[in-house]
Protein backbone atom coordinates (compact mmCIF):
# COMPACT_ATOMS: atom_id res chain seq x y z
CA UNK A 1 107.17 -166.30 107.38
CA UNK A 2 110.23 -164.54 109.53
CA UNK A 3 110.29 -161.91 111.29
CA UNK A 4 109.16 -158.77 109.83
CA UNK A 5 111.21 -155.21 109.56
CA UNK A 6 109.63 -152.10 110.00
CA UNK A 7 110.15 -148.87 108.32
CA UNK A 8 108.85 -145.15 109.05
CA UNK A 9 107.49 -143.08 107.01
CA UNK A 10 106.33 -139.43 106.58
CA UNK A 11 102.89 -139.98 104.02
CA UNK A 12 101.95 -136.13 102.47
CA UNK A 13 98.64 -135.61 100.86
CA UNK A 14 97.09 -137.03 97.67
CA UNK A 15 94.98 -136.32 95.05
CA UNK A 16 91.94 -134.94 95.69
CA UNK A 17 89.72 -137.20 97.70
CA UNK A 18 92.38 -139.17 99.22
CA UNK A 19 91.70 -140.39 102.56
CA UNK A 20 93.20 -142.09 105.73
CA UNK A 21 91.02 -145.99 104.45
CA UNK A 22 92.31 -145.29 101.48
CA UNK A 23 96.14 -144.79 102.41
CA UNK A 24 95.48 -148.13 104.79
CA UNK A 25 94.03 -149.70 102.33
CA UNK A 26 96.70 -149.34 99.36
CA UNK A 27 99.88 -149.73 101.72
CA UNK A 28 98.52 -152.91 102.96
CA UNK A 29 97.50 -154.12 99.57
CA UNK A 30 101.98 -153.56 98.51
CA UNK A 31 103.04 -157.72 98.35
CA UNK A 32 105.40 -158.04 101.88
CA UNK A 33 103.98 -155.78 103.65
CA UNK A 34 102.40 -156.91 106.79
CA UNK A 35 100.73 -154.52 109.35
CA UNK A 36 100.24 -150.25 108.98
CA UNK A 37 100.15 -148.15 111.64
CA UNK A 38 98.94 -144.50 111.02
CA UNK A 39 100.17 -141.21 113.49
CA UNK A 40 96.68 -139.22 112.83
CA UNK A 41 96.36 -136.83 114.80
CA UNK A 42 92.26 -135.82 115.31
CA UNK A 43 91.52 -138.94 113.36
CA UNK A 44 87.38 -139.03 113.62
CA UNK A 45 86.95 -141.85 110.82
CA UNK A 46 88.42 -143.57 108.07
CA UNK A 47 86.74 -140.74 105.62
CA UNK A 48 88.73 -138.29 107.71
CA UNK A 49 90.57 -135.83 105.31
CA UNK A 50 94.41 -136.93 104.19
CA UNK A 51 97.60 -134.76 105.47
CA UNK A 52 100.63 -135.76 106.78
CA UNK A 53 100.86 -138.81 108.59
CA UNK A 54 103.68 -140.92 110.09
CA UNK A 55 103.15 -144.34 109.00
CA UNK A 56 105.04 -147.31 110.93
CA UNK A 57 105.26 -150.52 108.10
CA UNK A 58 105.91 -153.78 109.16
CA UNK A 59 107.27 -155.78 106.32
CA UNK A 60 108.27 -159.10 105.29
CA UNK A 61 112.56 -158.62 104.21
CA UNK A 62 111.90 -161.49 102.31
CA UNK A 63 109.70 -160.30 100.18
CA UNK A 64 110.03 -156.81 99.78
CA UNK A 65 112.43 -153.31 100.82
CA UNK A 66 111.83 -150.31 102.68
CA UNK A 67 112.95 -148.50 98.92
CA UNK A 68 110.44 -150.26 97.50
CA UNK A 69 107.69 -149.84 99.59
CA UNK A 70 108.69 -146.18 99.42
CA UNK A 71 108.51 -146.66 95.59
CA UNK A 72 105.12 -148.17 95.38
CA UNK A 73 103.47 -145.75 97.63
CA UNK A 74 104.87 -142.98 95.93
CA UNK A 75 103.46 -144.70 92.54
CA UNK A 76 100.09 -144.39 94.25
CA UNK A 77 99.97 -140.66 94.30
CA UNK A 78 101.54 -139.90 97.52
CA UNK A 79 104.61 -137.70 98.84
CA UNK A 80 106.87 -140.15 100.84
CA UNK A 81 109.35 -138.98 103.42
CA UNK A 82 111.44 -142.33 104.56
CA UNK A 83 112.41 -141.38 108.48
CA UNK A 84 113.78 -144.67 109.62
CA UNK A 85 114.64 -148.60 108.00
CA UNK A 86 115.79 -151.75 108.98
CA UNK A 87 117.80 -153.18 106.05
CA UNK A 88 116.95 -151.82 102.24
């Protein structure tokens, strides 16, 4: 493995029932993608209703892009705002 890239991210709301496990849960599960980070403000738990967040990806370049990332996450149900990448 080299070094990973990170991109950041601006996560809106999903469907109904959506929560802040569940967004860690499916962007870690997207092949390359190595660590999440989640801005959540007021966060009491993992069951904790989803809003906006600022997510912080580390990925592998090798093995995925921050488009596609953005891609597969949006696939998923979820608004995507890309802030900041390193490489595509």
């Amino acid at each position: 493995m080299g070094q990973a890239d990170t991109v950041t991210l601006f996560i809106n709301e999903a469907a109904v029932g959506a929560s802040v496990g569940d967004l860690e849960k499916n962007i870690g599960e997207i092949a390359g993608v190595r660590a999440v980070e989640l801005g959540t403000p007021d966060r009491e738990s993992d069951d904790a209703p989803l809003m906006v967040h600022r997510a912080t990806i580390s990925y592998e370049p090798a093995e995925t892009t921050p488009r596609s990332v953005h891609e597969q996450i949006q696939n998923l149900g979820y608004t995507v705002t890309m802030l900041s990448d390193v490489g595509d």
